[in-house]
Protein backbone atom coordinates (compact mmCIF):
# COMPACT_ATOMS: atom_id res chain seq x y z
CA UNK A 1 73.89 26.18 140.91
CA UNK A 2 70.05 25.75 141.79
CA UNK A 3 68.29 28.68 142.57
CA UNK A 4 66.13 26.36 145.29
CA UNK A 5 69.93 25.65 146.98
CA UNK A 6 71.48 27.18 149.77
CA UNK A 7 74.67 27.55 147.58
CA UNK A 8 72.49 30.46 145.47
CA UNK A 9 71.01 31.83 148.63
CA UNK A 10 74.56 32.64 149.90
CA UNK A 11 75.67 33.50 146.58
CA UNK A 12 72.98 36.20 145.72
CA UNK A 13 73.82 37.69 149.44
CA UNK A 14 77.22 37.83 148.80
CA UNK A 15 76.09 39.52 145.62
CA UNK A 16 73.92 41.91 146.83
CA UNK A 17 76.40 43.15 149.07
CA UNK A 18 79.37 43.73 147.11
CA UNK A 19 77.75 45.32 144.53
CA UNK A 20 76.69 48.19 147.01
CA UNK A 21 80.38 48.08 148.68
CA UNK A 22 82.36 48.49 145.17
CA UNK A 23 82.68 51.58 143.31
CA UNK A 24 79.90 52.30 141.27
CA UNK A 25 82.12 52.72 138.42
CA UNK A 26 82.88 49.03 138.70
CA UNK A 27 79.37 47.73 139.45
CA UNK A 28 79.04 46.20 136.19
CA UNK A 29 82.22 44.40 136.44
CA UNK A 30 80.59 42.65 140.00
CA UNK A 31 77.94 41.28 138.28
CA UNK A 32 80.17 40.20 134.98
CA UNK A 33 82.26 38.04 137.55
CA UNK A 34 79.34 37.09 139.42
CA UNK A 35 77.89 35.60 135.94
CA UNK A 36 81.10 33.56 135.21
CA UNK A 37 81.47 32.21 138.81
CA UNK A 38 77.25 30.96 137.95
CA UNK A 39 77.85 29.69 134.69
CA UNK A 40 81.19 27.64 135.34
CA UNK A 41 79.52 25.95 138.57
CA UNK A 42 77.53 24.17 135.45
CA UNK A 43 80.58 22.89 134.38
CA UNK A 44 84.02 24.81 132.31
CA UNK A 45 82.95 23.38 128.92
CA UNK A 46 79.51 25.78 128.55
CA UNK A 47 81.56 28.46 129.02
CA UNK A 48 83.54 27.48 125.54
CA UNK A 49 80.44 27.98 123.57
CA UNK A 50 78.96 30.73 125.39
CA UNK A 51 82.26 32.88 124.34
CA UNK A 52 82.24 31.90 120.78
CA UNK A 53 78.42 33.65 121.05
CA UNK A 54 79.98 36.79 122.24
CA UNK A 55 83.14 36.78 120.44
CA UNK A 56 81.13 36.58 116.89
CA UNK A 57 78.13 38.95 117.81
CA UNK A 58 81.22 41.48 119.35
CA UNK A 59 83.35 40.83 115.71
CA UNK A 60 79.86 41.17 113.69
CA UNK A 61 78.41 43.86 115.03
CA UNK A 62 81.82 46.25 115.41
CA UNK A 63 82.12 45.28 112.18
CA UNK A 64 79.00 45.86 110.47
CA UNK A 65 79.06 49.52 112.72
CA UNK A 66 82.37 50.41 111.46
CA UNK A 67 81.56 49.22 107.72
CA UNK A 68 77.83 51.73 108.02
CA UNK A 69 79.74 55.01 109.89
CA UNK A 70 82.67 54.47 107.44
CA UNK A 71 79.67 54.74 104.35
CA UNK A 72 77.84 57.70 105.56
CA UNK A 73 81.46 59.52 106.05
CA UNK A 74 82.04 58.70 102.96
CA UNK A 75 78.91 59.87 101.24
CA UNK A 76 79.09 63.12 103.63
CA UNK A 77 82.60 63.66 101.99
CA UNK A 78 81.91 63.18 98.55
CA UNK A 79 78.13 64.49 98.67
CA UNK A 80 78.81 66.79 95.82
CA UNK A 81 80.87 64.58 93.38
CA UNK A 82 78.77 61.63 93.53
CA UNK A 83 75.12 61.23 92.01
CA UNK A 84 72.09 60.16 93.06
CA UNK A 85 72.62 56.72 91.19
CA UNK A 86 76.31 57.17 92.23
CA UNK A 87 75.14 57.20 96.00
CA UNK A 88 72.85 54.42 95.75
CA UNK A 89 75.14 51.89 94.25
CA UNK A 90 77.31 53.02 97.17
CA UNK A 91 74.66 52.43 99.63
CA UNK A 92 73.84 49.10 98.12
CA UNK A 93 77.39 47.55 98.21
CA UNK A 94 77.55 48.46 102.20
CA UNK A 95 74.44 46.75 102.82
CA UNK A 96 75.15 43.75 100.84
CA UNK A 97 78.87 43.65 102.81
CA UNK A 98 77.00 44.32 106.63
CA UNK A 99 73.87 41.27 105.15
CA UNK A 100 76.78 38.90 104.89
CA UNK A 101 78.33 39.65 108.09
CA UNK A 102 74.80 39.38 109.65
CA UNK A 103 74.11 36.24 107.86
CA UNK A 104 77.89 34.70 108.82
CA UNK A 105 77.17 35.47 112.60
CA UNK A 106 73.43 34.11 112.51
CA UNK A 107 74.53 30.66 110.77
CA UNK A 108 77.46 29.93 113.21
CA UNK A 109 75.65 30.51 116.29
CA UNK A 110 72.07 29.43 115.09
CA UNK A 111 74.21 26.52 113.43
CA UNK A 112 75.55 25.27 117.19
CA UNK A 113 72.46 25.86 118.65
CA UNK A 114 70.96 23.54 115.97
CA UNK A 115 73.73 20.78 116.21
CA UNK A 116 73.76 20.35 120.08
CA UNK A 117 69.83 20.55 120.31
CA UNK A 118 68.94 18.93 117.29
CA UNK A 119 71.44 16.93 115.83
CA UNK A 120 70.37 14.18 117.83
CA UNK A 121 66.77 13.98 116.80
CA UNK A 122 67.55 14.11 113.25
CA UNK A 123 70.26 11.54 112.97
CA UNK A 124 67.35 9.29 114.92
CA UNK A 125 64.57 10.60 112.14
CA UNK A 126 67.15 9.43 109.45
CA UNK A 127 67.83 6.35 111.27
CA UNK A 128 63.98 5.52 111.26
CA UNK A 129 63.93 6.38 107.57
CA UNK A 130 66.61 4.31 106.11
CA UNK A 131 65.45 1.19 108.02
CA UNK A 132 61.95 1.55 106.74
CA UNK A 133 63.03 1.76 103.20
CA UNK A 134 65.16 -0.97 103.94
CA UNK A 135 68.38 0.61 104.75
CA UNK A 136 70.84 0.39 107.28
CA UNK A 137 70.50 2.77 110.32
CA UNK A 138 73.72 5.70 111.10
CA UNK A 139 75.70 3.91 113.56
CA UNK A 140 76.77 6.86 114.75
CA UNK A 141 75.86 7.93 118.57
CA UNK A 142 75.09 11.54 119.46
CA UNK A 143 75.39 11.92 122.83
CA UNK A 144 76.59 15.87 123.09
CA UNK A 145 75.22 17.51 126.19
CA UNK A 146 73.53 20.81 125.24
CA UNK A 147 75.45 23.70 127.03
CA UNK A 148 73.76 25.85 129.43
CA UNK A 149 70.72 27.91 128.51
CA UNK A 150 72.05 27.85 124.80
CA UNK A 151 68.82 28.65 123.32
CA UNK A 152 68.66 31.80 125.92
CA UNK A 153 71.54 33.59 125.16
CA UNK A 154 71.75 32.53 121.50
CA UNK A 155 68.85 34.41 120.70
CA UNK A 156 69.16 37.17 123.16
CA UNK A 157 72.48 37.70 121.47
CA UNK A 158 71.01 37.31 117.83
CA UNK A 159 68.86 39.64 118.47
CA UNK A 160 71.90 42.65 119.54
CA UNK A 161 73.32 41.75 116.42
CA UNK A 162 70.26 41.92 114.19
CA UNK A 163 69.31 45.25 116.00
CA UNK A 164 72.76 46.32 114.73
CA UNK A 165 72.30 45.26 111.43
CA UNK A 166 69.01 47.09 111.37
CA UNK A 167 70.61 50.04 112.80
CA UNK A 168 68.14 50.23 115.79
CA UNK A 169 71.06 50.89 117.96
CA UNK A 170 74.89 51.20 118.04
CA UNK A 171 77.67 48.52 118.07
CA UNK A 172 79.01 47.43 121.72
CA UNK A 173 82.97 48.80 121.61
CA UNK A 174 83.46 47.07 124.66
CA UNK A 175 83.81 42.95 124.80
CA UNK A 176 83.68 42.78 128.78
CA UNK A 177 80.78 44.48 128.47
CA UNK A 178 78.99 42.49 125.51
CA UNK A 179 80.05 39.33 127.21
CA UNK A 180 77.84 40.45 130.53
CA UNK A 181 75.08 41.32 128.06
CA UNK A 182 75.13 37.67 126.65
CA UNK A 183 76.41 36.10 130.14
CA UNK A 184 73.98 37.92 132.59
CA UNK A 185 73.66 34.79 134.98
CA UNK A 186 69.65 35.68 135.92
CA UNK A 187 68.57 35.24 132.96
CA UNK A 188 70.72 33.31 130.80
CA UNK A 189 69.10 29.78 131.83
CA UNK A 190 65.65 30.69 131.46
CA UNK A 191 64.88 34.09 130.11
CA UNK A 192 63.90 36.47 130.18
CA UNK A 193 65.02 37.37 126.54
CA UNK A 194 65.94 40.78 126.86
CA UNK A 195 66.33 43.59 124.25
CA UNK A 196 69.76 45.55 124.39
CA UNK A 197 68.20 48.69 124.64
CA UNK A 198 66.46 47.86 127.43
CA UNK A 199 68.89 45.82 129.20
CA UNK A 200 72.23 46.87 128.40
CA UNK A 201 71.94 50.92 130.10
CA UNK A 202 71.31 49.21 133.43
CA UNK A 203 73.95 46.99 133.55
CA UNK A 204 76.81 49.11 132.42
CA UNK A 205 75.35 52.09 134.99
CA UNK A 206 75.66 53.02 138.15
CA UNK A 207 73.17 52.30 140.67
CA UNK A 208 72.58 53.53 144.70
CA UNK A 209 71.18 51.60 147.39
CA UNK A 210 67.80 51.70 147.93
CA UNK A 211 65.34 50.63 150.89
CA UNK A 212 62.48 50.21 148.86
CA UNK A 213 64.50 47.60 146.22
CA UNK A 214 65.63 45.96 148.79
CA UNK A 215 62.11 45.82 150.25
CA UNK A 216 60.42 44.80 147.05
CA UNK A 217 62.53 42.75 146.07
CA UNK A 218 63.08 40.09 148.57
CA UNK A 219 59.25 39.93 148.81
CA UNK A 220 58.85 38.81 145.50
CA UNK A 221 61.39 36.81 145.95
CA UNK A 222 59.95 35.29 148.58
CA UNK A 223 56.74 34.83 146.28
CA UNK A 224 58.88 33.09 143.45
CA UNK A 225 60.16 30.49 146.09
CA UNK A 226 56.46 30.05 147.45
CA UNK A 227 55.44 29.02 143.74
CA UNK A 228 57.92 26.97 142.74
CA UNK A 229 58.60 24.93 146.14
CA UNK A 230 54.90 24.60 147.45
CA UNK A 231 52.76 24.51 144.30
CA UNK A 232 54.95 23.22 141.50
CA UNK A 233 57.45 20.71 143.39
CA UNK A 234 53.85 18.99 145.15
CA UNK A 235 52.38 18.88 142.19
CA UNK A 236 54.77 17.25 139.85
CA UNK A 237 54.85 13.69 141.07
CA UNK A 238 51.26 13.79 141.54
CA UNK A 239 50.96 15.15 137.66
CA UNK A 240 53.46 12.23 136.70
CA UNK A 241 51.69 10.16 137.74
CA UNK A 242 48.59 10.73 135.93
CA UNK A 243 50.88 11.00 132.80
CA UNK A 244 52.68 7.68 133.01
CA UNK A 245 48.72 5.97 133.97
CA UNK A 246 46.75 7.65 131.74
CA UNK A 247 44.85 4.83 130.22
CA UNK A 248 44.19 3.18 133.42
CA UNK A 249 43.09 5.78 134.99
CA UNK A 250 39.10 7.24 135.46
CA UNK A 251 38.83 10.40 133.03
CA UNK A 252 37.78 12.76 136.05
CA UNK A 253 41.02 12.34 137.62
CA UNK A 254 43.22 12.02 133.98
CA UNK A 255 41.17 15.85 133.89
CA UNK A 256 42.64 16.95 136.88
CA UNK A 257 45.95 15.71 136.23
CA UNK A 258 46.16 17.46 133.28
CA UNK A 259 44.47 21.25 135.06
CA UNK A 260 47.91 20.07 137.88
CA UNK A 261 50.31 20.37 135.06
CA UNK A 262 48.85 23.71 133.78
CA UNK A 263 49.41 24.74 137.79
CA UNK A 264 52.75 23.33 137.46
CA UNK A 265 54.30 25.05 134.51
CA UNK A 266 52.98 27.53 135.64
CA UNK A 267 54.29 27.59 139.08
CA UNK A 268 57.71 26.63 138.11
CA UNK A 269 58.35 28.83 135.59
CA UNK A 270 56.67 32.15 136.52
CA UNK A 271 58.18 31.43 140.44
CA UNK A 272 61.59 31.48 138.63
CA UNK A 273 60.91 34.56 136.97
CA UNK A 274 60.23 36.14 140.34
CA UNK A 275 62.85 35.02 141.97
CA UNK A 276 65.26 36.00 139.27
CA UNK A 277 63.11 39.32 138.39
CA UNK A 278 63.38 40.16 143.12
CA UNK A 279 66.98 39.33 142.53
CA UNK A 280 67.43 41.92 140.46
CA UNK A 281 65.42 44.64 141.75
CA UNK A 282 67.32 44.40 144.67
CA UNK A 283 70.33 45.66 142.32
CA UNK A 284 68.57 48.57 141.13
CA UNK A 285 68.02 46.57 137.81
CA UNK A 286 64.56 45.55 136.25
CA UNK A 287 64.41 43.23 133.72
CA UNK A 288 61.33 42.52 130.99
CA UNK A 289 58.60 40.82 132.23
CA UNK A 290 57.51 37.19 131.14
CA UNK A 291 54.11 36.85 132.60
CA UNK A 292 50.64 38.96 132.45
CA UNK A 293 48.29 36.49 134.46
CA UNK A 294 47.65 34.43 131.20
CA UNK A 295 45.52 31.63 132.20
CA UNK A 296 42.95 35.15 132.55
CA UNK A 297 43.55 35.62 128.95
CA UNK A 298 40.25 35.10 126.74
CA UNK A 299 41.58 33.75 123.58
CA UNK A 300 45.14 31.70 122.94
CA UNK A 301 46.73 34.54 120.42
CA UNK A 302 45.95 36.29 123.63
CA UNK A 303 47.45 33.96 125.93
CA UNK A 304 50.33 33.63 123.70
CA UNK A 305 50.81 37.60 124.02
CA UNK A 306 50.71 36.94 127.88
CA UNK A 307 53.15 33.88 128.26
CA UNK A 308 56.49 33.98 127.95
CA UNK A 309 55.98 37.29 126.71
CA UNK A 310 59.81 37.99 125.70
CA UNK A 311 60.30 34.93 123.73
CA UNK A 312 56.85 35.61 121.74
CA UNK A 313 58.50 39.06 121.65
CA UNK A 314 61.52 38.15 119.82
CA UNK A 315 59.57 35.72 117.28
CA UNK A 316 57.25 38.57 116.46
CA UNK A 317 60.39 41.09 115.71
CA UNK A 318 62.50 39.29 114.20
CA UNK A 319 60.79 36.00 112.23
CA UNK A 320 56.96 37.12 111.87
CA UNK A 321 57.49 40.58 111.02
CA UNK A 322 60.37 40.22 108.23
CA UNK A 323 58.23 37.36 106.90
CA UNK A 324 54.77 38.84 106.70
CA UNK A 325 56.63 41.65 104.71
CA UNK A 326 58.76 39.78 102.52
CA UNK A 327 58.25 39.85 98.76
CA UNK A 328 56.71 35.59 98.90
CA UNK A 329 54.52 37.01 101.55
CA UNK A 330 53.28 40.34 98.84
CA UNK A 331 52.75 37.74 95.90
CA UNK A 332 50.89 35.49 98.39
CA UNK A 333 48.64 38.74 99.31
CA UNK A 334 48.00 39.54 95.79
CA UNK A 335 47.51 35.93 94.80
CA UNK A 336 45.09 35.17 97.16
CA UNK A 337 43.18 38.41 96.58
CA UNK A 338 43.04 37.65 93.30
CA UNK A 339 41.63 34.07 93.80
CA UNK A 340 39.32 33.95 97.00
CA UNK A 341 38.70 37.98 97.43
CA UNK A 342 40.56 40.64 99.81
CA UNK A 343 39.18 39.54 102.68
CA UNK A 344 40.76 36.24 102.76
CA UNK A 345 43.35 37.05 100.77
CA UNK A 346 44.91 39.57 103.30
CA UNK A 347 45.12 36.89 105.76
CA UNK A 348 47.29 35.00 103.48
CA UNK A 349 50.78 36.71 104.49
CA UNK A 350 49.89 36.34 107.96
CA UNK A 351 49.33 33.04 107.90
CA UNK A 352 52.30 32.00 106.31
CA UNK A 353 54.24 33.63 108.81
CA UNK A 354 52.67 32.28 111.38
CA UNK A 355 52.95 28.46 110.24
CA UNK A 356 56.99 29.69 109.88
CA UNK A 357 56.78 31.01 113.51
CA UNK A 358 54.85 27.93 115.13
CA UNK A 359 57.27 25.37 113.60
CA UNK A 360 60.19 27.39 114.87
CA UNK A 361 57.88 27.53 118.51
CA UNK A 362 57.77 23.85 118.72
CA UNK A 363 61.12 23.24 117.46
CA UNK A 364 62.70 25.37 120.07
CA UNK A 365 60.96 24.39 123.36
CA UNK A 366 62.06 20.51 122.13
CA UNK A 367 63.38 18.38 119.15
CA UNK A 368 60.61 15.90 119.40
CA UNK A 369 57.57 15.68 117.55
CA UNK A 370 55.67 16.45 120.49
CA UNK A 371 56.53 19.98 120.69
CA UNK A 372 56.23 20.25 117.21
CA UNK A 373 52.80 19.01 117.26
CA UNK A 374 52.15 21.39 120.45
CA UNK A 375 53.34 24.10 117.89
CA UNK A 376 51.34 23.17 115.72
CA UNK A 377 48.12 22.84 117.13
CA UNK A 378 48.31 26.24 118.96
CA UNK A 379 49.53 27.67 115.40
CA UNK A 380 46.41 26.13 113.99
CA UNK A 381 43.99 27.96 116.35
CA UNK A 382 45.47 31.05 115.83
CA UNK A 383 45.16 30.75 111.92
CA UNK A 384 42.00 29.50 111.85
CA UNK A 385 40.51 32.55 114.75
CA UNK A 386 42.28 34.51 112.14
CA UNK A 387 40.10 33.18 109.26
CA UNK A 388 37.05 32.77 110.92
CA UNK A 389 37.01 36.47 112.95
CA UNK A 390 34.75 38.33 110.45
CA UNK A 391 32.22 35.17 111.03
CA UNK A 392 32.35 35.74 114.69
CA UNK A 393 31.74 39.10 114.73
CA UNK A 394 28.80 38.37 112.42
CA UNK A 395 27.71 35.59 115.04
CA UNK A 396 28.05 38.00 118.21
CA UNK A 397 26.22 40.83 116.37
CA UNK A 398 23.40 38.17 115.76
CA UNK A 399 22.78 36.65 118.83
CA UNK A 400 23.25 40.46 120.61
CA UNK A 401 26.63 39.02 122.58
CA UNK A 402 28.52 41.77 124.71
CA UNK A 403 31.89 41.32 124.76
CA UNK A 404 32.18 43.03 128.03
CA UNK A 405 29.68 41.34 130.13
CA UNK A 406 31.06 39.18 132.97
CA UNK A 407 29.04 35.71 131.23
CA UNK A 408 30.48 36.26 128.09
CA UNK A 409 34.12 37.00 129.07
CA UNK A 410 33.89 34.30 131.87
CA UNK A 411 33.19 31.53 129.25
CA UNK A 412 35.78 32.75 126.90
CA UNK A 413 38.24 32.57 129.71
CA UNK A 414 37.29 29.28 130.63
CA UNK A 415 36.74 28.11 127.33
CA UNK A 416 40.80 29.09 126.85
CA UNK A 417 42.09 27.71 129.77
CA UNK A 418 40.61 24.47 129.13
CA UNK A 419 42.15 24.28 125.43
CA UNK A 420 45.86 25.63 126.49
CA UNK A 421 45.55 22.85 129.09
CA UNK A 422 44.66 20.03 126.43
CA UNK A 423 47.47 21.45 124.02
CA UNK A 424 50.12 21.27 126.75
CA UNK A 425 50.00 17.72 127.39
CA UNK A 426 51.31 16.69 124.42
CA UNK A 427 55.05 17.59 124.37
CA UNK A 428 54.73 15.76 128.12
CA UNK A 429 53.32 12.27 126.59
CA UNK A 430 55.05 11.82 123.88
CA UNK A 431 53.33 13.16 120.39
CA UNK A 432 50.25 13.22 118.52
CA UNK A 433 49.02 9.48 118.95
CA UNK A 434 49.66 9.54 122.70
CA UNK A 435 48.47 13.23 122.71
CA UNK A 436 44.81 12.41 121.32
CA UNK A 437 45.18 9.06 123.57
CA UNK A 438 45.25 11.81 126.74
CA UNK A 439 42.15 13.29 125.55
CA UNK A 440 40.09 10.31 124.72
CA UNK A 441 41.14 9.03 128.95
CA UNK A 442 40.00 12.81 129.85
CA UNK A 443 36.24 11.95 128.83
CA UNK A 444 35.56 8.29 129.37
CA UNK A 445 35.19 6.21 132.23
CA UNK A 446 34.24 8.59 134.88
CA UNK A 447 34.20 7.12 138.22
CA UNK A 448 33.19 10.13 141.11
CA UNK A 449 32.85 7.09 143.30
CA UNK A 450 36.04 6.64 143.98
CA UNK A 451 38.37 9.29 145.44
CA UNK A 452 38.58 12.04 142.50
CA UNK A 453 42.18 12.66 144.24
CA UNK A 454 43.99 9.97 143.51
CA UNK A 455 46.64 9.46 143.02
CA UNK A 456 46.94 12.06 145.20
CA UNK A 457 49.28 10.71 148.37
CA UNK A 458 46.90 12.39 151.34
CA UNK A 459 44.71 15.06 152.28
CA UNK A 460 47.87 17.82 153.24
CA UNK A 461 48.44 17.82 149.24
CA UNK A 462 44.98 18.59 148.24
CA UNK A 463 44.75 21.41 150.79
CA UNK A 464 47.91 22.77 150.38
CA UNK A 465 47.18 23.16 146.67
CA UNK A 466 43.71 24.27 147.05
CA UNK A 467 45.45 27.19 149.05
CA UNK A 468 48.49 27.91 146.78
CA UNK A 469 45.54 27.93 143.44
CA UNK A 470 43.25 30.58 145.73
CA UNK A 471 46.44 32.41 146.80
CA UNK A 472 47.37 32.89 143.05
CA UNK A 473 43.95 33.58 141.75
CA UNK A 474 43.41 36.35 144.38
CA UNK A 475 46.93 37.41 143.44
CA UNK A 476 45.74 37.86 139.63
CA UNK A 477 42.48 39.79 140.73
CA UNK A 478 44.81 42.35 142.92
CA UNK A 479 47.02 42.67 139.87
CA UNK A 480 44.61 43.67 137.21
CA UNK A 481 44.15 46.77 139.13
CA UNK A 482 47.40 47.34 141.20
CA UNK A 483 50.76 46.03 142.22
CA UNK A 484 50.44 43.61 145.25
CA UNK A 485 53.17 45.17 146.81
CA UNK A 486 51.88 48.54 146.50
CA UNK A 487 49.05 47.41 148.37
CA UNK A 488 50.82 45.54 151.11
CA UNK A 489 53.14 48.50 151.94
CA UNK A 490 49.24 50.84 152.33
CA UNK A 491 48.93 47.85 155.65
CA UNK A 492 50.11 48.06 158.54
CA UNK A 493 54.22 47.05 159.21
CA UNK A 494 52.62 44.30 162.06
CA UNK A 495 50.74 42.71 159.49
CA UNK A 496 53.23 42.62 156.80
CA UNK A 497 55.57 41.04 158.95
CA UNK A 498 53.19 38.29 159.95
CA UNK A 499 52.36 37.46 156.44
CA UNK A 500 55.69 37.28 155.14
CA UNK A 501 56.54 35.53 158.25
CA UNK A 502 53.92 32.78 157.64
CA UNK A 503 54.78 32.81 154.19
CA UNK A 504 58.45 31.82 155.08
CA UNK A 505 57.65 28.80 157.38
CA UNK A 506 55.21 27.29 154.67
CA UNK A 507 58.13 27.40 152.08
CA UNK A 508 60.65 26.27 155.01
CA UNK A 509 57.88 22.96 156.35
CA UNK A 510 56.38 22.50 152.74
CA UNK A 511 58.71 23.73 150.21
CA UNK A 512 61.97 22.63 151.19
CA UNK A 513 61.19 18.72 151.72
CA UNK A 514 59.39 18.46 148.38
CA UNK A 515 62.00 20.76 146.43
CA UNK A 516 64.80 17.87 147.68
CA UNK A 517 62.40 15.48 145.95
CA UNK A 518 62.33 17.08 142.43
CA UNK A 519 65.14 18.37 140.98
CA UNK A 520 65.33 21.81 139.21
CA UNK A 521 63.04 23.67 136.80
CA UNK A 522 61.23 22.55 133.86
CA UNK A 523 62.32 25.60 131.10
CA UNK A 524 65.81 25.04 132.47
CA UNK A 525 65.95 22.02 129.63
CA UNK A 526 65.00 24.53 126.74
């Protein structure tokens, strides 16, 4: 079910309204059959795999909770007959029992992820090996379609169970209620990835009816639909385009195409956010945020903290952090303290968790090499900022730069955006060679004779654009200070109405005809 379609527009109503007509008691059960009525519309079979996800985080994680209360009862019981070596073997066993249950639940579920998402690409990587050393190719043909938002709820899930594990909070009793937690239909095709903490108190709750949720919420709804059916459904034929023409086009316009793609991906995927984000604001629910205006971000670590902030999120928890802290990581700090000094040295651990990280970036936005070269790269210039920062604060204290003066920050900004735009082609044209192919047609053959638009299909696309990138970028200024909403509700009710009301025909004369045209929304593949 598209949430561009009529079909979700009714659905969300119907929604909306039953969950405020139901007991409270029995909210969370409205929204736990409102998530399997949205996930079978995508066909039976995803729901197979997105039980055995909840079935094996329930089993693991009532079983590692029952396995750590039964220990401490134990050592409560027997505090005074049992050593301090006594206590510690004790201690050691249970964690070595509730590591294996961890580590049984991670590999099944990381395992299926990795079979229907990857399995394909490596069979063709083995394929391409064997013939060149003279081999015969795998005649075997994977053609298993990847289930619904697998890499969502996989590692939304994952993450319960490690949080379990880490005893950061308490085993789910309830399997209705873990299976909402994994199921939740907003955000199981395209994030947010929550944290169960966070998450899991507002949808087992109750929740009132309130004016000013309903209010907000449809407005930024409203907003989501304006970004993803005006701006990012007219620009992606016009930034295909460019992509399939590259090296016949002039670099001016093989520039712009790739500036209409960072539009784009943006559009799409932060309008889906809102629209899922309104959604559920309207239920009295709010979920993490994805987005923090990062094409204003003055660095890429920084845009990376900024975009797809929940994902980054989860890497940082639960791969960075138990890597940088590892015992490798400690021998690779003392090593390379020992060899190139402590300032370089400490950068080691860091480093190495980062290249993990980045690999693991690429890897899960695609199994192609493009993304892992796109993981890569942006890996790269984090490392190397990394290395390099004591140099540049040398630098700025040299040449008496001020970090906070509108110049400065303005060319970082710039300077950022025009890097992150560069980096994200390559996933879209297919891998290194054709990546560095994109940026050679970006600087040669200039033409600003010729229409700088094309292959732009008229003059309504360029304006309507130019509008929706001013509409956004005011949006951003309003936002570094204040909500936009806030602000609208300080105007006057007249005005608000005509602005939404405006707002509503351009997404019903401009939206709707080119949403028909291009399908659904890019992170929906990942």
């Amino acid at each position: 079910m598209s949430l561009v379609s009529e079909q979700f527009l009714l659905f969300a109503a119907v929604l909306v309204a039953a969950f405020y007509l139901v007991p409270k008691r029995l909210q969370w059960i409205c929204l736990l059959a409102a998530s399997c009525v949205f996930y079978c519309t995508a066909g039976w079979e995803n729901c197979i795999y997105i039980l055995i996800t909840a079935l094996s985080a329930y089993g693991a994680a009532l079983w590692m909770q029952r396995l750590g209360d039964r220990s401490r009862a134990h050592l409560k019981e027997n505090r005074e007959s049992m050593d301090k070596e006594a206590r510690k073997a004790w201690k050691a066993r249970t964690t070595r029992r509730r590591r294996w249950i961890l580590a049984a639940c991670l590999c099944l579920n990381f395992g299926l992820l990795c079979v229907f998402k990857y399995g394909g690409f490596v069979l063709g990587q083995v394929n391409e090996l064997s013939l060149l050393l003279g081999g015969r190719g795998i005649s075997t043909v994977w053609h298993l379609v990847v289930p619904l938002g697998i890499s969502f709820y996989t590692f939304q899930t994952m993450g319960y169970v490690t949080d379990v594990y880490w005893e950061k909070c308490e085993a789910q009793r309830s399997f209705p209620k873990l299976l909402l937690f994994t199921s939740f239909f907003p955000q199981v095709t395209q994030g947010p990835i929550s944290d169960y903490r966070q998450l899991a108190p507002q949808l087992f709750g109750e929740h009132a009816y309130s004016d000013h949720n309903m209010t907000y919420g449809f407005q930024r709804m409203l907003w989501g639909y304006f970004k993803k059916m005006v701006l990012a459904d007219r620009a992606a034929p016009l930034v295909q385009a460019v992509f399939d023409n590259y090296a016949a086009l002039p670099g001016n316009n093989v520039l712009l195409g790739a500036f209409l793609y960072s539009l784009q991906i943006y559009a799409d995927f932060s309008g889906y956010m809102d629209i899922i984000c309104g959604l559920c604001q309207m239920l009295d629910i709010r979920l993490a945020e994805n987005f923090q205006r990062p094409y204003f971000s003055k660095s890429i670590a920084e845009y990376w903290r900024r975009w797809h902030i929940t994902l980054g999120a989860w890497f940082k928890t639960y791969l960075y952090y138990p890597i940088a802290v590892s015992r490798l990581s400690k021998r690779l700090t003392k090593w390379g303290t020992r060899v190139f000094g402590p300032t370089f040295g400490k950068t080691l651990a860091a480093s190495f968790a980062l290249v993990v990280v980045w690999f693991t970036t690429g890897l899960w936005h695609g199994a192609n090499w493009g993304y892992i070269v796109w993981g890569g790269i942006n890996g790269l210039f984090i490392i190397v900022s990394l290395w390099l920062e004591p140099l540049y604060e040398k630098a700025k204290k040299r040449l008496h730069i001020r970090e906070q003066s509108f110049p400065w920050r303005a060319f970082v900004t710039l300077r950022t955006f025009f890097l992150v735009t560069l980096i994200k082609v390559f996933p879209e044209v297919g891998g290194f060679r054709n990546g560095v192919g994109f940026w050679r047609a970006c600087f040669r053959g200039w033409n600003l004779r010729e229409n700088l638009l094309y292959p732009f299909s008229g003059k309504t696309d360029v304006i309507i654009l130019s509008f929706g990138v001013l509409a956004l970028f005011l949006v951003s200024l309003i936002q570094r200070r204040s909500s936009v909403r806030e602000q609208l509700a300080k105007t006057p009710k007249l005005l608000r109405l005509v602005l939404f009301v405006i707002l509503f025909f351009i997404i019903v004369y401009w939206g709707i005809p080119m949403s028909t045209k291009t399908g659904g929304f890019l992170y929906a593949q990942f």
